[in-house]
C-alpha atoms as a PDB file:
ATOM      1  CA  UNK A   1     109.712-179.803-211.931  1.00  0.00           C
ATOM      2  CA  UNK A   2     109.518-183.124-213.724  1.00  0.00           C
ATOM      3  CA  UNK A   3     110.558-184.137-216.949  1.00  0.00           C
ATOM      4  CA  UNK A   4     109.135-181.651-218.611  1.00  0.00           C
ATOM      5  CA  UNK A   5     111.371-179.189-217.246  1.00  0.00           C
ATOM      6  CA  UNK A   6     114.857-180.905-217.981  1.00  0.00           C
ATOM      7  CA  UNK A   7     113.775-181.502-221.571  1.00  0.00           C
ATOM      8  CA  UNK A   8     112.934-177.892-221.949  1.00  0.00           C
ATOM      9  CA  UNK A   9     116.402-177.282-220.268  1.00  0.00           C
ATOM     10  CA  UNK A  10     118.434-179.400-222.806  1.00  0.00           C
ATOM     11  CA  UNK A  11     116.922-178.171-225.609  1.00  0.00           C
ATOM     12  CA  UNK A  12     117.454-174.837-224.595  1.00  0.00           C
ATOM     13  CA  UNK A  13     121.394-175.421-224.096  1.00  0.00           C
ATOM     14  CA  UNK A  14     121.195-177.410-227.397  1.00  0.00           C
ATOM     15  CA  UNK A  15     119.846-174.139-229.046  1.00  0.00           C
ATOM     16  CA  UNK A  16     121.466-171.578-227.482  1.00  0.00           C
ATOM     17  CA  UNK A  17     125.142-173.221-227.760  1.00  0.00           C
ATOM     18  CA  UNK A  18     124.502-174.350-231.458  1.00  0.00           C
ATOM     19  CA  UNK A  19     123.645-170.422-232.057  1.00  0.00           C
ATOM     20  CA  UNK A  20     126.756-169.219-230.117  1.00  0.00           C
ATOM     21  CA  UNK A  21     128.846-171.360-232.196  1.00  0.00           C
ATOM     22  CA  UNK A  22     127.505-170.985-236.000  1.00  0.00           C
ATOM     23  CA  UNK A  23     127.628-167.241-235.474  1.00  0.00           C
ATOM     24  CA  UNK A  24     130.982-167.396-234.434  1.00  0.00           C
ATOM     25  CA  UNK A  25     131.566-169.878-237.829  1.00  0.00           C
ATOM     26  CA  UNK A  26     129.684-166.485-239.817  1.00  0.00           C
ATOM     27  CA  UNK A  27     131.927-163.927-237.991  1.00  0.00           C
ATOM     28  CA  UNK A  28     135.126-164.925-238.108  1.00  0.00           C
ATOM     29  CA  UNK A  29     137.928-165.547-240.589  1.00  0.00           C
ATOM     30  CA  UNK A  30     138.964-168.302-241.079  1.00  0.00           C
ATOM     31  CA  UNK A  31     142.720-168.897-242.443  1.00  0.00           C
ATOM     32  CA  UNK A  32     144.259-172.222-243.179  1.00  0.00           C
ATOM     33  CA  UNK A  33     147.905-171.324-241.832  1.00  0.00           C
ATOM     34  CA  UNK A  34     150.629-174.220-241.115  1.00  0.00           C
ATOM     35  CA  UNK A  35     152.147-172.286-238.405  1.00  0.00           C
ATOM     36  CA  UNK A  36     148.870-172.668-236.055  1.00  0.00           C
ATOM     37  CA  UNK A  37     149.384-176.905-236.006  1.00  0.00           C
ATOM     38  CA  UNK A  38     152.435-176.236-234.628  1.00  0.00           C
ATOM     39  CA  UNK A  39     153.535-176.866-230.484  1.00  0.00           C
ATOM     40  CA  UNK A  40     153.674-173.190-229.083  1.00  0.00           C
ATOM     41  CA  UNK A  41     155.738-172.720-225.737  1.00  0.00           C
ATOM     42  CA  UNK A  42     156.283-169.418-224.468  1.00  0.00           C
ATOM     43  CA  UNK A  43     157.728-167.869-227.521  1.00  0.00           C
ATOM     44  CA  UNK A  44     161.096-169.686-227.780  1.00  0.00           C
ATOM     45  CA  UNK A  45     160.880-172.311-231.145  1.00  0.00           C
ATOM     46  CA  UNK A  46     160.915-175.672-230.239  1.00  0.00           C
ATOM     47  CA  UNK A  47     163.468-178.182-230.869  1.00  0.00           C
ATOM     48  CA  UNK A  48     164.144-182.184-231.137  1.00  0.00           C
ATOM     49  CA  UNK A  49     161.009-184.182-230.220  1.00  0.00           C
ATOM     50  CA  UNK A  50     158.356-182.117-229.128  1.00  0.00           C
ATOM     51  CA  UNK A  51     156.183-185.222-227.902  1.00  0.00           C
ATOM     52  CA  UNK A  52     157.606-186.367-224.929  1.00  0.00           C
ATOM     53  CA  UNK A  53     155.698-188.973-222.174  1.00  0.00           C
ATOM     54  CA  UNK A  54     155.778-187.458-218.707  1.00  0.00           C
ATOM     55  CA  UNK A  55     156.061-189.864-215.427  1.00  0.00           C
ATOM     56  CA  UNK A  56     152.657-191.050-214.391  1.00  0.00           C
ATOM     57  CA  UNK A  57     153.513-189.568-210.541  1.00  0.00           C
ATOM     58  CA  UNK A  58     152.374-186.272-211.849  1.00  0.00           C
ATOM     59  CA  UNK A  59     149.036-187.201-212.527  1.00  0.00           C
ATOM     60  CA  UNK A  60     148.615-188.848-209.628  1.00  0.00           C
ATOM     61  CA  UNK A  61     149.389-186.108-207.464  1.00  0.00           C
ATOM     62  CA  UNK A  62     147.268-183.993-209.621  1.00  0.00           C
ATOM     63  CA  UNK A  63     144.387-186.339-208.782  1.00  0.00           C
ATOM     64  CA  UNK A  64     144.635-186.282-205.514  1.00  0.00           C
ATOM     65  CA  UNK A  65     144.541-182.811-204.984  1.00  0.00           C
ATOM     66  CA  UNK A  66     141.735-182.458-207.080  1.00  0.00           C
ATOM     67  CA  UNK A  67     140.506-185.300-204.203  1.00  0.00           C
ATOM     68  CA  UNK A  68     140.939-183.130-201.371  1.00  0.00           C
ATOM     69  CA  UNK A  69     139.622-180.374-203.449  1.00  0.00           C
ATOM     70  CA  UNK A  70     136.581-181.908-203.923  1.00  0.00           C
ATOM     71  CA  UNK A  71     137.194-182.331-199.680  1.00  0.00           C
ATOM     72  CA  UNK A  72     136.188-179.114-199.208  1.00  0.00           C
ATOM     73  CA  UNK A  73     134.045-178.335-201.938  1.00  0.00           C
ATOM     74  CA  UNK A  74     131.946-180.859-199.593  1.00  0.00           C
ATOM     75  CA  UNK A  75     133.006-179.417-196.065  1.00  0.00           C
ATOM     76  CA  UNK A  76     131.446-176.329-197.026  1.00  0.00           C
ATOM     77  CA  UNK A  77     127.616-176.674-196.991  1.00  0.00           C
ATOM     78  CA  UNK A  78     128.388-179.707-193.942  1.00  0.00           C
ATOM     79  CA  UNK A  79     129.485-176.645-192.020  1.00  0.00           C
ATOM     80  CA  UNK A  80     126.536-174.440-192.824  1.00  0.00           C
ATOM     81  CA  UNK A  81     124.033-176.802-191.405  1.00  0.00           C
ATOM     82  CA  UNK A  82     126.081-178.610-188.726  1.00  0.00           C
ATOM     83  CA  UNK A  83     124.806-177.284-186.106  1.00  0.00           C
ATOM     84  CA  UNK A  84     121.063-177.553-186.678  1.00  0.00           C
ATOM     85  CA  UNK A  85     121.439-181.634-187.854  1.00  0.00           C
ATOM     86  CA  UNK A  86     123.740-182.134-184.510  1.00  0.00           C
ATOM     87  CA  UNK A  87     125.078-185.655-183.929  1.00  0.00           C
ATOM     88  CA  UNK A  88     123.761-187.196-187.291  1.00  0.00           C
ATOM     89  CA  UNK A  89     126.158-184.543-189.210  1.00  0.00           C
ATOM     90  CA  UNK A  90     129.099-185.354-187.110  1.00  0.00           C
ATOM     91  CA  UNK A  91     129.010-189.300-187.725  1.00  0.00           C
ATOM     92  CA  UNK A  92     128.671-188.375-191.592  1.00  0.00           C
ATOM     93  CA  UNK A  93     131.807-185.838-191.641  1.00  0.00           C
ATOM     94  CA  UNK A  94     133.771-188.641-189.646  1.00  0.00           C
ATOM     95  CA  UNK A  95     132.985-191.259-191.811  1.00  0.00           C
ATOM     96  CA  UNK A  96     133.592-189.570-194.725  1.00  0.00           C
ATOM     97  CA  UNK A  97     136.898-188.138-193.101  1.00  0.00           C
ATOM     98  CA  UNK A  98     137.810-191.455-192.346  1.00  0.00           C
ATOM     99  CA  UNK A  99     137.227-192.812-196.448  1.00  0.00           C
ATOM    100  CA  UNK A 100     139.451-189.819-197.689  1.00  0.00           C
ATOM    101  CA  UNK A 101     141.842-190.969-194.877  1.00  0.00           C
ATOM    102  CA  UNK A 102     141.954-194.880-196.355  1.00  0.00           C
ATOM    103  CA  UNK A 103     142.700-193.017-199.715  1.00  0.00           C
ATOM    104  CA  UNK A 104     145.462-190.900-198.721  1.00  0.00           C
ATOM    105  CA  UNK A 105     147.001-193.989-196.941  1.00  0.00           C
ATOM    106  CA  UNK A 106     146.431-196.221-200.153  1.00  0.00           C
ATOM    107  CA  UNK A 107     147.874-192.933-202.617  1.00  0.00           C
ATOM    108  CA  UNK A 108     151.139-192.798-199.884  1.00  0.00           C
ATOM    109  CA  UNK A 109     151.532-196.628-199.620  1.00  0.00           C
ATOM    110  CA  UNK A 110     151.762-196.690-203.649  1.00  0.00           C
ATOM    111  CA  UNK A 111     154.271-193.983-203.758  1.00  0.00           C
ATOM    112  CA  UNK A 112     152.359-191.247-205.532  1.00  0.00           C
ATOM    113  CA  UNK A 113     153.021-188.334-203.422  1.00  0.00           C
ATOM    114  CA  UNK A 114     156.317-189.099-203.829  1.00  0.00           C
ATOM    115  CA  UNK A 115     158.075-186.500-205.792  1.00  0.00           C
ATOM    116  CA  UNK A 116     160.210-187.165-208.923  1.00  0.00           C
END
């Protein structure tokens, strides 16, 4: 597998996602409508200023669960092969425990798992 192979695999994505997308230009009917550019909430018309700036905390918290997410997205295949690596995999799960713990510490010392 050398480079070769990845060109052939971007090209092919290139191809087949230009295809996917021109004949879904062809298929569909396209309407120029006002009513589609406008904010769309559960029904219910909006009213007064429908741009409003939410508090950062939110997307903080939202990061860091996507952080511990990620955690376990990682723990996974560590577990599979734990046992045949031995010692070596334990140091790396501790050490990497212990990073994600610094962050947690630095997110709670900054307030963002706080709640609003």
């Amino acid at each position: 597998m050398g480079a070769s192979s990845m060109l052939v695999l971007i090209l092919a994505a290139l191809f087949f996602s230009s295809i996917a997308i021109l004949v879904s230009k062809l298929i569909t009917k396209s309407t120029k409508n006002p009513q589609k550019g406008q904010p769309y909430e559960c029904g219910v018309p909006t009213t007064g200023k429908t741009w409003i700036q939410l508090n950062v905390g939110y997307y903080l918290f939202a990061l860091i669960f996507l952080i511990f997410d990620v955690e376990l997205v990682f723990l996974f295949p560590w577990a599979v092969v734990a046992k045949s690596v031995g010692w070596f995999a334990f140091i790396e799960i501790v050490i990497f425990f212990f990073i994600l713990f610094i962050g947690f510490l630095y997110a709670h010392k900054k307030g963002a798992l706080k709640w609003v």
